[in-house]
C-alpha atoms as a PDB file:
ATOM      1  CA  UNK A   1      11.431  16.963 -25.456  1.00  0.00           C
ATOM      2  CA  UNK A   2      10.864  14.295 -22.790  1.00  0.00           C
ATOM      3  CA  UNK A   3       7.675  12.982 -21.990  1.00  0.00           C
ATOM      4  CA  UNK A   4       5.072  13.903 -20.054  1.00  0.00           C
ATOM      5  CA  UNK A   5       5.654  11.286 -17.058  1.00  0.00           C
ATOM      6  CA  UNK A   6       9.142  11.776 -16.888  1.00  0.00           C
ATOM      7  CA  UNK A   7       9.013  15.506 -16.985  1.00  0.00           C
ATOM      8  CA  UNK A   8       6.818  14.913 -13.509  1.00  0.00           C
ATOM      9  CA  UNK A   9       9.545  12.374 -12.188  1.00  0.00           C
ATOM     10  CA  UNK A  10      12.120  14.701 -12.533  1.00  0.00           C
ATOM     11  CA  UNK A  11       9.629  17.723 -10.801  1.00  0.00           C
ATOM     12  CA  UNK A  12       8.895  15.172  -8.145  1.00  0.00           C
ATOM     13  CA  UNK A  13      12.640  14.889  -7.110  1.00  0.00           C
ATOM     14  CA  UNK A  14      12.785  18.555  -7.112  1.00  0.00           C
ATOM     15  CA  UNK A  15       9.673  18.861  -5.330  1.00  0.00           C
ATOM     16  CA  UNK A  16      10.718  16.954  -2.299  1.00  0.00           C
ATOM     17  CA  UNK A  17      13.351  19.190  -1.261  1.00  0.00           C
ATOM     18  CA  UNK A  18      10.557  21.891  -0.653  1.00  0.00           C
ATOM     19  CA  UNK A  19       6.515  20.981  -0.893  1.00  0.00           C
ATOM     20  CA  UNK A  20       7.353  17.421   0.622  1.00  0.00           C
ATOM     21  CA  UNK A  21      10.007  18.860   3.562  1.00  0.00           C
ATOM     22  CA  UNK A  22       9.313  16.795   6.878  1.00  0.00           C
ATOM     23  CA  UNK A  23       9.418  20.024   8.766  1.00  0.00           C
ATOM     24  CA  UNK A  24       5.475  21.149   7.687  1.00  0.00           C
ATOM     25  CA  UNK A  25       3.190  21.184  10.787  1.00  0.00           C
ATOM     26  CA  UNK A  26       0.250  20.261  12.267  1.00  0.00           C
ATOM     27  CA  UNK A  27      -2.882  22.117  12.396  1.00  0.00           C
ATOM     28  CA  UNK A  28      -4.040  25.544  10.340  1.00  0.00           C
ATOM     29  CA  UNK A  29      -1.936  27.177   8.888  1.00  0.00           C
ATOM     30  CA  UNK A  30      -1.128  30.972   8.722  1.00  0.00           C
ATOM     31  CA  UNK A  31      -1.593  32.819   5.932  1.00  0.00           C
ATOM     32  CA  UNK A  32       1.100  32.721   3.590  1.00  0.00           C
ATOM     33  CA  UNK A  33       4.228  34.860   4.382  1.00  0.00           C
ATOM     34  CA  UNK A  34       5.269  37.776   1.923  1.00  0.00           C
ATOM     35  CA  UNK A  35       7.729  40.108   3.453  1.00  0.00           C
ATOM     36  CA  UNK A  36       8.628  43.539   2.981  1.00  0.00           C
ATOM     37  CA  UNK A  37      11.380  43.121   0.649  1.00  0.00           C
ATOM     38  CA  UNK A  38      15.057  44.796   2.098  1.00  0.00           C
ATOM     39  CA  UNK A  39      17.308  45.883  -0.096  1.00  0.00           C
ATOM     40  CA  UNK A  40      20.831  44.675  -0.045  1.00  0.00           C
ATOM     41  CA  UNK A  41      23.641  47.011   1.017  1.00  0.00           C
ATOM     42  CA  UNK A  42      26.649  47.170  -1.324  1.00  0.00           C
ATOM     43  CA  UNK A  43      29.378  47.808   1.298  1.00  0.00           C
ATOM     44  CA  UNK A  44      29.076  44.871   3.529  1.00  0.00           C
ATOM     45  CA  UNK A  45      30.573  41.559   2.095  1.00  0.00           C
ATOM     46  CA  UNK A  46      28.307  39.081   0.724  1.00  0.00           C
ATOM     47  CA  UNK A  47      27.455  36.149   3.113  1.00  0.00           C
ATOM     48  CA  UNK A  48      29.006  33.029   2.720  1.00  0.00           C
ATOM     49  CA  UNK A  49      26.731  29.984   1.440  1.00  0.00           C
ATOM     50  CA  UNK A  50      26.940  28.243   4.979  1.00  0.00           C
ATOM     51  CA  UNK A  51      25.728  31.282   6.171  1.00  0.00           C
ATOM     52  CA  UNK A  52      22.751  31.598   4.381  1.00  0.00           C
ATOM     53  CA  UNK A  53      22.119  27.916   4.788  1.00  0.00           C
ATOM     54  CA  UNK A  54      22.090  28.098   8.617  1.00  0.00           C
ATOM     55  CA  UNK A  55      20.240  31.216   8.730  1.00  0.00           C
ATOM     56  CA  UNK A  56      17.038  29.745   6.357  1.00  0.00           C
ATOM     57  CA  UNK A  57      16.362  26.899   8.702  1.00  0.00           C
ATOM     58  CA  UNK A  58      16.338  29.269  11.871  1.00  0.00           C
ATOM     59  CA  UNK A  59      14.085  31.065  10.313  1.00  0.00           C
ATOM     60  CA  UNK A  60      12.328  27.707   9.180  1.00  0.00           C
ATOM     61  CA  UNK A  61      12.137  26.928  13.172  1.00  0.00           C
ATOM     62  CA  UNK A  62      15.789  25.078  13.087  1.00  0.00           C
ATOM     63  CA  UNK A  63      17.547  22.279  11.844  1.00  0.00           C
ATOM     64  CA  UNK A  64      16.438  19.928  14.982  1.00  0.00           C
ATOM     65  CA  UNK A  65      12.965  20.712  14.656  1.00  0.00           C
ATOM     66  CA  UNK A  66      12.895  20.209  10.755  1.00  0.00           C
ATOM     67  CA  UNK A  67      14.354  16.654  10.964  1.00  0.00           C
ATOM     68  CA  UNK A  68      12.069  15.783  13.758  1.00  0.00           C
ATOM     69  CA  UNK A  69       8.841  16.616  12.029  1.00  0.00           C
ATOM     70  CA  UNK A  70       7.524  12.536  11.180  1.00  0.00           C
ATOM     71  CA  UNK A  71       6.198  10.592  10.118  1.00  0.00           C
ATOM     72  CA  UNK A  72       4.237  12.908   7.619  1.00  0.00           C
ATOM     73  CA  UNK A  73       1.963  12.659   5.049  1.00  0.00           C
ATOM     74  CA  UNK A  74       1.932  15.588   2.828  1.00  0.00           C
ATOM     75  CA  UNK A  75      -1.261  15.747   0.214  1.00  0.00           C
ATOM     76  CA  UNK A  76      -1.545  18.782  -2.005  1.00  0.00           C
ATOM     77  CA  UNK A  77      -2.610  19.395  -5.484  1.00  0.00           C
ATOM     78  CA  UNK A  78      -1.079  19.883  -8.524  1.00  0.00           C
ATOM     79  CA  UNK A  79      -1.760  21.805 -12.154  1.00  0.00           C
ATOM     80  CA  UNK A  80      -0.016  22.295 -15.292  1.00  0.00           C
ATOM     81  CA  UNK A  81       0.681  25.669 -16.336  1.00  0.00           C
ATOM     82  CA  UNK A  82      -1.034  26.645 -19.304  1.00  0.00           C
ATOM     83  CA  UNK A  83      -3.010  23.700 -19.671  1.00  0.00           C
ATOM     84  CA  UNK A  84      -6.558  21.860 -17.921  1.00  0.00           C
ATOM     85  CA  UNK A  85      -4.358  19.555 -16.731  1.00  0.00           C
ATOM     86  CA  UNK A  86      -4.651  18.911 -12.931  1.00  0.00           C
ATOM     87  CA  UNK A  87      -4.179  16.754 -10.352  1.00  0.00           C
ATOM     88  CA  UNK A  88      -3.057  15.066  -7.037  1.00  0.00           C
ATOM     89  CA  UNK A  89       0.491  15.073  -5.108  1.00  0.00           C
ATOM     90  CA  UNK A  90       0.607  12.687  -1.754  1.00  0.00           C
ATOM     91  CA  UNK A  91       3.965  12.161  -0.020  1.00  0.00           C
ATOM     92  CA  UNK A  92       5.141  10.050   2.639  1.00  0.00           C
ATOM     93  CA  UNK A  93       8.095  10.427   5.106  1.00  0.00           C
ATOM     94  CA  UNK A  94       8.988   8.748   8.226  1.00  0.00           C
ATOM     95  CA  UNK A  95      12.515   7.497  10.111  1.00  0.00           C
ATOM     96  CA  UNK A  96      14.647   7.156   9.369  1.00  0.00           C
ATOM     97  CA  UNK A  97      14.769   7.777   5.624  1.00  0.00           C
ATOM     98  CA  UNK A  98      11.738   6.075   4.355  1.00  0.00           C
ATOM     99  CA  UNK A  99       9.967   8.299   1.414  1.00  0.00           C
ATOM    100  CA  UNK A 100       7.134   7.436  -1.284  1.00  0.00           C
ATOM    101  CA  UNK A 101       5.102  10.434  -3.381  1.00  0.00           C
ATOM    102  CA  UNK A 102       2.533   9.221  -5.611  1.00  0.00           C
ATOM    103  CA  UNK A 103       1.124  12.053  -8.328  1.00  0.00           C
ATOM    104  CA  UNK A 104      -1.711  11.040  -9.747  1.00  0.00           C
ATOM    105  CA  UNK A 105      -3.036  13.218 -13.281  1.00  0.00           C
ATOM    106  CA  UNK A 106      -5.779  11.010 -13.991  1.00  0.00           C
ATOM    107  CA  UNK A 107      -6.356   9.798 -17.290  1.00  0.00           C
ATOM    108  CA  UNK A 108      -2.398  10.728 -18.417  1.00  0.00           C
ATOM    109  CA  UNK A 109      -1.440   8.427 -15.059  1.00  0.00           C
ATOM    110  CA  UNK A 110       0.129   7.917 -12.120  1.00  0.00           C
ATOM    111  CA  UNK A 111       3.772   8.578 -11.222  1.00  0.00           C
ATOM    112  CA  UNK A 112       5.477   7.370  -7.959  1.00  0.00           C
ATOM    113  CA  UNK A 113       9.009   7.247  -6.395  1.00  0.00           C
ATOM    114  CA  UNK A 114       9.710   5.645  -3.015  1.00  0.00           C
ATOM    115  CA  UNK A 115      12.922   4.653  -1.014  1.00  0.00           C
ATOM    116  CA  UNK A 116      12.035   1.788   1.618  1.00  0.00           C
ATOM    117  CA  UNK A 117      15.603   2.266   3.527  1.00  0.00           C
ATOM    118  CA  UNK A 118      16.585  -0.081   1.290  1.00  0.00           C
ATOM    119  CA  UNK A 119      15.026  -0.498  -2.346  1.00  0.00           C
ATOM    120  CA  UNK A 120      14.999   3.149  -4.481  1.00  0.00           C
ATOM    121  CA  UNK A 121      12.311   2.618  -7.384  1.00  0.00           C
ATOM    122  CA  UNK A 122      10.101   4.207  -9.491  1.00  0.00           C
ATOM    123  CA  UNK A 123       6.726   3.553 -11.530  1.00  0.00           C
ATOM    124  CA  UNK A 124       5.194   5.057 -14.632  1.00  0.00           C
ATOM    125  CA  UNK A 125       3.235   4.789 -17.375  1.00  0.00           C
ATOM    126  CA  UNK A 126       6.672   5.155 -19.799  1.00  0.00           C
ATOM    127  CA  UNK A 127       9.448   3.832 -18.200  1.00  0.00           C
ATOM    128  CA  UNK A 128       7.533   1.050 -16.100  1.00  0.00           C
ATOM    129  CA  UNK A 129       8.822  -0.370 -12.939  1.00  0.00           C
ATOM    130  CA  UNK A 130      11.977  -0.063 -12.502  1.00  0.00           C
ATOM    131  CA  UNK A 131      14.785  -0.443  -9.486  1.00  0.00           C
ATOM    132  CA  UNK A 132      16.887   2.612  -9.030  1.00  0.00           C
ATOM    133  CA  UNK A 133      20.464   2.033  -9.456  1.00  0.00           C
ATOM    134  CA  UNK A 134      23.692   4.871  -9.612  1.00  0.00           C
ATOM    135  CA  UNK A 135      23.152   8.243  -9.686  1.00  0.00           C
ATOM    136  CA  UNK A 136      18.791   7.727  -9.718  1.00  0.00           C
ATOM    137  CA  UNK A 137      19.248   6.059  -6.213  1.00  0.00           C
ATOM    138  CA  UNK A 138      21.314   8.064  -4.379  1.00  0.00           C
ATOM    139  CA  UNK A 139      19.047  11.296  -5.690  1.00  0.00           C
ATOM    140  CA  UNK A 140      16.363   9.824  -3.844  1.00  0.00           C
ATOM    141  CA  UNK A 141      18.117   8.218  -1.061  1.00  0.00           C
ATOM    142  CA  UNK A 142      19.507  11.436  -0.237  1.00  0.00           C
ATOM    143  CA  UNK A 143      15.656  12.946  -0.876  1.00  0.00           C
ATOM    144  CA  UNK A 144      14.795  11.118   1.561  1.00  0.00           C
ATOM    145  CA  UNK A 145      16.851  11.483   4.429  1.00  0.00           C
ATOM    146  CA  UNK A 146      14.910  13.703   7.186  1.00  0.00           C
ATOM    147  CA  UNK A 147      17.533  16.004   7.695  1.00  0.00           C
ATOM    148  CA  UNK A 148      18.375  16.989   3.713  1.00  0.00           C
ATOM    149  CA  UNK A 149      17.677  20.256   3.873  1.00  0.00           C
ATOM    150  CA  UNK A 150      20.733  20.730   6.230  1.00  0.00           C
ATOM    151  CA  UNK A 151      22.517  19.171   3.970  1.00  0.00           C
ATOM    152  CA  UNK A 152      21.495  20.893   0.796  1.00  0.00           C
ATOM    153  CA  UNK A 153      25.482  21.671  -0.086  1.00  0.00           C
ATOM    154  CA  UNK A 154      26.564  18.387   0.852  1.00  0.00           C
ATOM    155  CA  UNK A 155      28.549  17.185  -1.955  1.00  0.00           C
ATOM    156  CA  UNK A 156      28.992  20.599  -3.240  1.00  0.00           C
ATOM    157  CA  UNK A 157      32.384  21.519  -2.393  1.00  0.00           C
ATOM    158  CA  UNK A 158      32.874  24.839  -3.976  1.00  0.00           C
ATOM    159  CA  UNK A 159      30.641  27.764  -3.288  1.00  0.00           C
ATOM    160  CA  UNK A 160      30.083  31.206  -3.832  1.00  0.00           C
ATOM    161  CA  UNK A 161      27.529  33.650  -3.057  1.00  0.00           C
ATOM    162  CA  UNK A 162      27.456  35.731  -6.374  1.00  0.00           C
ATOM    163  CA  UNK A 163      25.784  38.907  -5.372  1.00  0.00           C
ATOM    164  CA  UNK A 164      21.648  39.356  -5.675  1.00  0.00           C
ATOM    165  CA  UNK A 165      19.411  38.749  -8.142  1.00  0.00           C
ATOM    166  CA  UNK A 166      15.703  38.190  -7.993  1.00  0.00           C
ATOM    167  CA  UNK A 167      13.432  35.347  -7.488  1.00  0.00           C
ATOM    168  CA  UNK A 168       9.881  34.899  -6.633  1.00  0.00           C
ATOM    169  CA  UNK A 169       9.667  38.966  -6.947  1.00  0.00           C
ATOM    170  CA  UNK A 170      12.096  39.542  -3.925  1.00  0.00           C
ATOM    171  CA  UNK A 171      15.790  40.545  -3.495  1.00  0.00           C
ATOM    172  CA  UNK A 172      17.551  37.296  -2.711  1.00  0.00           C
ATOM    173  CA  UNK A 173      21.221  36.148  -2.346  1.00  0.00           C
ATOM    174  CA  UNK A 174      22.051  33.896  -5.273  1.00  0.00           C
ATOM    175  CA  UNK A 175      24.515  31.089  -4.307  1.00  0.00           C
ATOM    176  CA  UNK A 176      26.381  28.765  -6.819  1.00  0.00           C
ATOM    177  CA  UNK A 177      28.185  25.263  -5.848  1.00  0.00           C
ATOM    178  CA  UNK A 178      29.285  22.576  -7.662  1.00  0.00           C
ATOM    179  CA  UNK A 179      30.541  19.555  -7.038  1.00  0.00           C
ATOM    180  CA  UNK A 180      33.792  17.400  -8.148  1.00  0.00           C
ATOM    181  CA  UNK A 181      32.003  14.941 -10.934  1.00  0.00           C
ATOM    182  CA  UNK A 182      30.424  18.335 -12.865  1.00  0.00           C
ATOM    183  CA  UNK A 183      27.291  18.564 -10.987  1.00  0.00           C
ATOM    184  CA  UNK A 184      25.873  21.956 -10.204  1.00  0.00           C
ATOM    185  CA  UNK A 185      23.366  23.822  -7.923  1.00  0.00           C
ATOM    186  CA  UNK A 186      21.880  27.436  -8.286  1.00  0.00           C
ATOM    187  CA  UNK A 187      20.318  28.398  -4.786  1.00  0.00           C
ATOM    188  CA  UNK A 188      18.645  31.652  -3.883  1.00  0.00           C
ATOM    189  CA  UNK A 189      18.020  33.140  -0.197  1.00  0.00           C
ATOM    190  CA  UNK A 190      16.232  36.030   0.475  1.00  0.00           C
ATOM    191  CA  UNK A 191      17.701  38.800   1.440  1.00  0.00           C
ATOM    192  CA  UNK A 192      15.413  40.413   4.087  1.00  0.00           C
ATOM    193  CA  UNK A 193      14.195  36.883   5.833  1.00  0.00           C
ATOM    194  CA  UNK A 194      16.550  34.207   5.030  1.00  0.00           C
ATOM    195  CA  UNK A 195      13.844  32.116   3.324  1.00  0.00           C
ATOM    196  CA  UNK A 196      14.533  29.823   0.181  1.00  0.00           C
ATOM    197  CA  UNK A 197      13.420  31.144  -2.878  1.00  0.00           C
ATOM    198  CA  UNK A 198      14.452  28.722  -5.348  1.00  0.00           C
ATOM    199  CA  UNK A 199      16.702  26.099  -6.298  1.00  0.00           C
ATOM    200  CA  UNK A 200      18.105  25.323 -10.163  1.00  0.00           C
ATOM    201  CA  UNK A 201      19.598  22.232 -10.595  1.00  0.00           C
ATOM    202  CA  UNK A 202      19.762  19.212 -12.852  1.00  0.00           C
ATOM    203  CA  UNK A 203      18.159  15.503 -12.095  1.00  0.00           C
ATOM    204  CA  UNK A 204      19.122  12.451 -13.937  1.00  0.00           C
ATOM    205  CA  UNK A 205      15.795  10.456 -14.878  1.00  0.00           C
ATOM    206  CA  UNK A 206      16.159   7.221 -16.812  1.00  0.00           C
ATOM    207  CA  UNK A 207      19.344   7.783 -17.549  1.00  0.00           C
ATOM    208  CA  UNK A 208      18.759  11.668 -19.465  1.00  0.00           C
ATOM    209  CA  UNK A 209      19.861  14.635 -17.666  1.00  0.00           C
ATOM    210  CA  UNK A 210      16.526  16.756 -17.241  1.00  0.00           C
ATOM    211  CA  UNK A 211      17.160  20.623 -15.368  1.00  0.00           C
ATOM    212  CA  UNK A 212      14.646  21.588 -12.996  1.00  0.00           C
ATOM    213  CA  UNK A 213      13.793  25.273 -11.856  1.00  0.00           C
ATOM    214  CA  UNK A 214      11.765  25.235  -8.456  1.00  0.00           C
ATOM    215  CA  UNK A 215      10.677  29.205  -7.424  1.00  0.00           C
ATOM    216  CA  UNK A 216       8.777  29.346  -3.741  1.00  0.00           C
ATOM    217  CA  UNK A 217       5.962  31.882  -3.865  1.00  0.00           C
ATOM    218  CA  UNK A 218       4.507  31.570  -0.383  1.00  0.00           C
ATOM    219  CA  UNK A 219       5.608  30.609   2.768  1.00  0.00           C
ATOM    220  CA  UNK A 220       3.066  29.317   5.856  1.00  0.00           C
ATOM    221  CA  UNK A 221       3.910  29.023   9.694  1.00  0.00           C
ATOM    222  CA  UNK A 222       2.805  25.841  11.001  1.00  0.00           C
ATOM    223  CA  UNK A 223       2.148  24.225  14.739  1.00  0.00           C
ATOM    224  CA  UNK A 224       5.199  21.390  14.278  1.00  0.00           C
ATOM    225  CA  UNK A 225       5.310  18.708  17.099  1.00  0.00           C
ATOM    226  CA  UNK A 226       8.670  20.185  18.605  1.00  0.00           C
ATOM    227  CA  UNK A 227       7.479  24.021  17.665  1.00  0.00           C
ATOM    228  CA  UNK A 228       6.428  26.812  15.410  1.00  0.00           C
ATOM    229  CA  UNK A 229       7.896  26.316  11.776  1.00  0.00           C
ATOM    230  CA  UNK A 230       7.875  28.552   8.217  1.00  0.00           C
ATOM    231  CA  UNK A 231       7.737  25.942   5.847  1.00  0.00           C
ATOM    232  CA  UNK A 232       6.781  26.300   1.454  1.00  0.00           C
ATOM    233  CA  UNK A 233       2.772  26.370   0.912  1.00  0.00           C
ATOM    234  CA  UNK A 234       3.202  27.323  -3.121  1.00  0.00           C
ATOM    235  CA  UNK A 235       6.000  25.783  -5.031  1.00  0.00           C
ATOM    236  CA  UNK A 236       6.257  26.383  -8.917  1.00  0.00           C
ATOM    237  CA  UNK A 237       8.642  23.467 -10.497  1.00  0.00           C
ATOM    238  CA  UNK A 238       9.511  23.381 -13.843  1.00  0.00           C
ATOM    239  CA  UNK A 239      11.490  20.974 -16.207  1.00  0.00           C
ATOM    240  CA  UNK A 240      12.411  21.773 -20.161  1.00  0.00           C
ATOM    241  CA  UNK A 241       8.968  23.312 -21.572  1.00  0.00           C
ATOM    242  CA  UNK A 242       6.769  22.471 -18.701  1.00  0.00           C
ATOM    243  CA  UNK A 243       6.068  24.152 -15.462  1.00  0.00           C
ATOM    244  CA  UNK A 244       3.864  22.884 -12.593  1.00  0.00           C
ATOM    245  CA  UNK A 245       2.623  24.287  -9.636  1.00  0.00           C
ATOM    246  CA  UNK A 246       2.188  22.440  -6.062  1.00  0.00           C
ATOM    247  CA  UNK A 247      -0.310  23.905  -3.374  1.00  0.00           C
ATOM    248  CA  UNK A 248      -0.183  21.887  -0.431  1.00  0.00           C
ATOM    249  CA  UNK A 249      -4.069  21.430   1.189  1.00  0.00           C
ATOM    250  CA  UNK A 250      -3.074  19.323   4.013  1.00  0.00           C
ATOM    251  CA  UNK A 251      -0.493  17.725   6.265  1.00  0.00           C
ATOM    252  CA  UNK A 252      -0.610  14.926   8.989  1.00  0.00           C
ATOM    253  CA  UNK A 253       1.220  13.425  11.400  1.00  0.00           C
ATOM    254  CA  UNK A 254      -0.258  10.505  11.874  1.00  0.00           C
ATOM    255  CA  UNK A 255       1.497   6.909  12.183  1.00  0.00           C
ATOM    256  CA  UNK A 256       1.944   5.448   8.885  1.00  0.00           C
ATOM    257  CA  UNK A 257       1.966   2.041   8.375  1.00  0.00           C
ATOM    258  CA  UNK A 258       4.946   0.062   7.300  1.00  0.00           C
ATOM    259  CA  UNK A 259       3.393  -1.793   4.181  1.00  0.00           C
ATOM    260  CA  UNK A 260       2.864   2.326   2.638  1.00  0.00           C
ATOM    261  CA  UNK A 261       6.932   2.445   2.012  1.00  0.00           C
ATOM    262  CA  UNK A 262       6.767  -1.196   0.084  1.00  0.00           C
ATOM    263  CA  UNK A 263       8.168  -1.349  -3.279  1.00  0.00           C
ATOM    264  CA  UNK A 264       4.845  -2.143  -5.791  1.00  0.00           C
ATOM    265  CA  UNK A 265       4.399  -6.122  -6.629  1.00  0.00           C
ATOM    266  CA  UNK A 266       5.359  -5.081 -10.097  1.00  0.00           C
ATOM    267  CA  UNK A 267       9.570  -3.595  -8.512  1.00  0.00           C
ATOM    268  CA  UNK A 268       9.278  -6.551  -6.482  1.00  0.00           C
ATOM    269  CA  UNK A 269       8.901  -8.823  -9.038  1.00  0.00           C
ATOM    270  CA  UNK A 270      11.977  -7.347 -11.074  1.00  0.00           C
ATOM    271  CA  UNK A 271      13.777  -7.968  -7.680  1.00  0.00           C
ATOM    272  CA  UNK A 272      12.788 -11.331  -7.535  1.00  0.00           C
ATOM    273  CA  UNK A 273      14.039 -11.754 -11.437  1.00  0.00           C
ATOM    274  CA  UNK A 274      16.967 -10.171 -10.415  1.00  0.00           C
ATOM    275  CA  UNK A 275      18.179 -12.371  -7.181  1.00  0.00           C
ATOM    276  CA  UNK A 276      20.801 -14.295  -8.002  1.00  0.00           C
ATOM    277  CA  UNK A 277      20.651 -17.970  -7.730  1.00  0.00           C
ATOM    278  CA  UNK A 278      21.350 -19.627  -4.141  1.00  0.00           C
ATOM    279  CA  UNK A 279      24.529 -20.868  -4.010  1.00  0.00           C
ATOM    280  CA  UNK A 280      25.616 -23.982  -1.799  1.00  0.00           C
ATOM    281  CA  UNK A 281      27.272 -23.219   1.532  1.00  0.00           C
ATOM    282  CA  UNK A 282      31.397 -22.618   1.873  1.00  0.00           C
ATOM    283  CA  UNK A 283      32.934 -26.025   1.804  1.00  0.00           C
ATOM    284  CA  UNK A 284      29.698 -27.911   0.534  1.00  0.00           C
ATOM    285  CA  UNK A 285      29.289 -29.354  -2.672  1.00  0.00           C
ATOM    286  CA  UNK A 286      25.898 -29.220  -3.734  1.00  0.00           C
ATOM    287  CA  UNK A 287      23.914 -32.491  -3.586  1.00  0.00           C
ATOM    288  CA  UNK A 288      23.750 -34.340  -7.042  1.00  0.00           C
ATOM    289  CA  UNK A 289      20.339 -34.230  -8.790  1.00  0.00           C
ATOM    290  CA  UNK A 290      18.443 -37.042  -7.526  1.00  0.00           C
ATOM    291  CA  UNK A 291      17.049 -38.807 -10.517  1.00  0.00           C
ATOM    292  CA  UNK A 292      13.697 -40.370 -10.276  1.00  0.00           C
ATOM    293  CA  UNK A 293      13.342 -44.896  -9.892  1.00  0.00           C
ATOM    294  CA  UNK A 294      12.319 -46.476 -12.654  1.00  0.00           C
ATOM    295  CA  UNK A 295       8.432 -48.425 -12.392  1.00  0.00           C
ATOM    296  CA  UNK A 296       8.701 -51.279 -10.965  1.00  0.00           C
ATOM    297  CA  UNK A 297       7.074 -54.167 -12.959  1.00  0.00           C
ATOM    298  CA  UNK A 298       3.505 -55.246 -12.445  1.00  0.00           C
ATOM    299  CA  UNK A 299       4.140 -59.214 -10.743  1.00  0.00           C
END
């Protein structure tokens, strides 16, 4: 069983593919969208995973107006299933791939991920500071590119849309892709709308593979800067024995400072550790140690 923390680093890389999109609006929201539910017809083919791709982020408002959406600051709250436990979610987007989400569970601690453009790290109460090398960094480099969701096959070669089955209580086209190296991706459309539903798929956290379930129960249209978007309002994430639920409360986009997407002092200071020792210039040899003249006598 992992631990607590990690369990919510591995939800919070699966959670920023849906509650933490850049494409959620400004201003109220609608309520939440349910659908009358379609049912699938048996005698035309099934759609092809591109084509369920493309038709989710019309329906989302398009591609264009998704990756435009920032800077954003997404804050929403967050509760254990099953348990008292509760607590806060805040991320952080702007260009052109900048990211940091903070969740914050009070007395058990605080768990945060950020990508600067540059430096992918992560903080918590078990693993500690820590710079994000391999497979860790590019899952949240490519978490926290703007336009991800477009590319949520990308690296994913083979696909197939394996008929219907249900998630979040609706009909919805189940897609399966996997890539070259082993990885894997479950992804589920609905049927009658396009929408997401859900994503299965397995994160790599400290080294451990960890599989994550994420089911979308409720969709809200929001007043976006470039237009009218659909975006997730409920997400349910879970990982081994523990679920979570996300509820976003409240989005912004106002202009974030710089300083926000720093690495902590306590990844900088690994950094600093880390740096390797300045060498001379090309064709220099490096000045001999200069040693220090002796006392001169008293007269």
């Amino acid at each position: 069983m992992h631990t607590p923390s990690r369990v919510v680093v591995a939800v919070t890389l699966a959670a920023a593919s849906s509650i933490a999109t850049p494409s959620f609006g400004q201003g109220a929201a609608s309520p939440p969208v349910t659908p009358a539910v379609a049912a699938p017809t048996t005698a035309a083919p099934a759609p092809t995973a591109d084509a369920l791709l493309a038709r989710h982020l019309e329906a989302c408002g398009g591609a264009e107006t998704l990756a435009a959406a920032a800077p954003l600051t997404t804050n929403a709250t967050v509760r254990f299933q099953g348990t008292p436990i509760t607590g806060t979610y805040v991320a952080r987007r702007a260009a052109p791939n900048r990211f940091k989400v903070v969740i914050d569970l009070g007395d058990l601690g605080t768990v945060s991920q950020g990508f600067d453009g540059t430096t992918a790290w992560s903080l918590d109460q078990d693993g500690g500071p820590r710079v994000l090398t391999g497979i860790e960094r590019t899952q949240l480099e490519r978490e926290a590119a703007l336009d991800r969701e477009a590319k949520l096959f990308d690296g994913f070669p083979k696909r197939e849309t394996r008929g219907t089955a249900k998630r979040s209580d609706v009909d919805c086209w189940e897609v399966r892709a996997s890539g070259d190296d082993g990885s894997s991706l479950v992804a589920f459309f609905e049927v009658s709308t396009g929408l997401l539903r859900g994503v299965d798929r397995t994160v790599i956290v400290a080294g451990s593979p960890v599989k994550t379930t994420t089911t979308i129960r409720a969709y809200a249209s929001y007043d976006a800067p470039k237009g009218r978007v659909q975006l997730p309002r409920q997400v349910e994430i879970s990982a081994d024995d523990r679920a979570m639920t996300i509820e976003t409360s409240d989005v912004s986009f106002a202009a974030l400072d710089d300083a926000l997407f720093e690495p902590p002092a306590s990844v900088r200071a690994i950094q600093k550790e880390a740096a390797p020792a300045k060498r001379p210039e090309s064709g220099k040899s490096p000045e001999p140690e200069k040693k220090p003249e002796p006392a001169k006598k008293p007269d």
